[in-house]
Protein backbone atom coordinates (compact mmCIF):
# COMPACT_ATOMS: atom_id res chain seq x y z
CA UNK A 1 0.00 0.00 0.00
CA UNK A 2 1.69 3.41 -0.93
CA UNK A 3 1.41 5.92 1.65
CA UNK A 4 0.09 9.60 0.69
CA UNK A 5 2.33 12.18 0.39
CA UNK A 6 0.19 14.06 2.90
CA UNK A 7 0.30 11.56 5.77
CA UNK A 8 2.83 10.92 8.62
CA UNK A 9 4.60 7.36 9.58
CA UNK A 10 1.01 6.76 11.71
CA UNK A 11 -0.80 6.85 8.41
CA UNK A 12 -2.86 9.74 9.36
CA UNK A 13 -2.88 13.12 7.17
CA UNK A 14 -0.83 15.95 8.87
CA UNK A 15 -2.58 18.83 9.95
CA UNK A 16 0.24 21.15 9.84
CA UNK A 17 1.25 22.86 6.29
CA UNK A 18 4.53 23.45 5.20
CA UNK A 19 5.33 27.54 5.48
CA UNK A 20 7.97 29.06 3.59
CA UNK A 21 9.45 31.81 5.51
CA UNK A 22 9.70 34.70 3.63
CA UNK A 23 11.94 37.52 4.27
CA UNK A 24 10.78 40.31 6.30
CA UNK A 25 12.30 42.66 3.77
CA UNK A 26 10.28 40.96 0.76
CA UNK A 27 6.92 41.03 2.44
CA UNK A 28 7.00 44.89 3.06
CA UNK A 29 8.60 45.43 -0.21
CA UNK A 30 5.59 43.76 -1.22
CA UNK A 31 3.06 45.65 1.04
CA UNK A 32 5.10 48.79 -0.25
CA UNK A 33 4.34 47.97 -3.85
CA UNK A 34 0.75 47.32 -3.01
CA UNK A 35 -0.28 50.13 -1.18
CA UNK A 36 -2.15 52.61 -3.05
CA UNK A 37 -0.99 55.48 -1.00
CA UNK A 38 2.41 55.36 -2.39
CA UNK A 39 1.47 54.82 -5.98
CA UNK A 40 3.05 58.57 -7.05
CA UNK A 41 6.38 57.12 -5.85
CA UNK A 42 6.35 53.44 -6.25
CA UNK A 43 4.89 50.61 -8.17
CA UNK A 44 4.53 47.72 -10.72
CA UNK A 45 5.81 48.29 -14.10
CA UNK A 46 3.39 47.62 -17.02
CA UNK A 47 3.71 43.83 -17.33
CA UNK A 48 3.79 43.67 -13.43
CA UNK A 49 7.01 41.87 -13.35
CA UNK A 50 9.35 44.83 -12.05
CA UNK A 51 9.61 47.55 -9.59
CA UNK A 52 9.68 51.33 -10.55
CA UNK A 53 10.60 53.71 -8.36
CA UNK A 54 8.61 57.05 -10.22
CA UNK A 55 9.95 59.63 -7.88
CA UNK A 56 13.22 58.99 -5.81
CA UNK A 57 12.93 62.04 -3.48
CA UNK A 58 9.13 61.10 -2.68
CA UNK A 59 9.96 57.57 -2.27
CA UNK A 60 13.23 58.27 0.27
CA UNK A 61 11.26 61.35 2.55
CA UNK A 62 8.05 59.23 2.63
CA UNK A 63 7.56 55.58 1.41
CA UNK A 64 11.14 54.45 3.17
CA UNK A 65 10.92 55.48 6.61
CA UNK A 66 7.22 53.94 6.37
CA UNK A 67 8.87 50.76 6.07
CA UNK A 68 12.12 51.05 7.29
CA UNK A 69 13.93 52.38 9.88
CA UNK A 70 15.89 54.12 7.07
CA UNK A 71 15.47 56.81 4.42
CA UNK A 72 18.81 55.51 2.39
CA UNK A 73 17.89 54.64 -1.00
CA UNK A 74 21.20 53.38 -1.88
CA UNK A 75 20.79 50.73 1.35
CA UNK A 76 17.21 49.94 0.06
CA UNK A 77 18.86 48.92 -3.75
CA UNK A 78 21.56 47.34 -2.43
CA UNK A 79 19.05 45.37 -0.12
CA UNK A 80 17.14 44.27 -3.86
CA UNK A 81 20.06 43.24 -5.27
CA UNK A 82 21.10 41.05 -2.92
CA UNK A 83 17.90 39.24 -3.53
CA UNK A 84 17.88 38.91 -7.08
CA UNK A 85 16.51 42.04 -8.54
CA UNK A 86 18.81 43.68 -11.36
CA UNK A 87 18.04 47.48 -12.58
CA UNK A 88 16.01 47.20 -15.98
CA UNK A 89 16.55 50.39 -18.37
């Protein structure tokens, strides 16, 4: 009898999901990107695959420090990069 992929060594389905931990960092970049508030400053691109930042002064003084307890925007790219993203022209 094969077992299901679902169910522990007792043969009964685990309640318990597997959760990915995702980086604090992501999930407000994500809430950041989301939030309608800071559209003038920050959002999707057109194909919804990218980040654009529309207005870097705007975004530093008032979108950062909502998230962050920083206003650098240099530390905010270099915080991207070293989770993937890659400045698209």
């Amino acid at each position: 009898k094969k077992k299901d992929a679902g169910a522990t060594s007792s043969g009964k389905r685990s309640t318990q999901s597997a959760r990915v931990q995702v980086p604090k960092f992501l999930l407000k970049t994500f809430s950041m990107l989301e939030n309608k508030d800071f559209s003038k400053f920050v959002g999707w691109n057109a194909a919804g695959d990218a980040l654009v930042v529309k207005e870097q002064h705007g975004f530093t003084d008032t979108v950062l420090p909502a998230f962050f307890k920083h206003s650098n925007f240099a530390s905010f790219v270099r915080q991207l990069n070293m989770y993937g993203f890659r400045r698209a022209d």
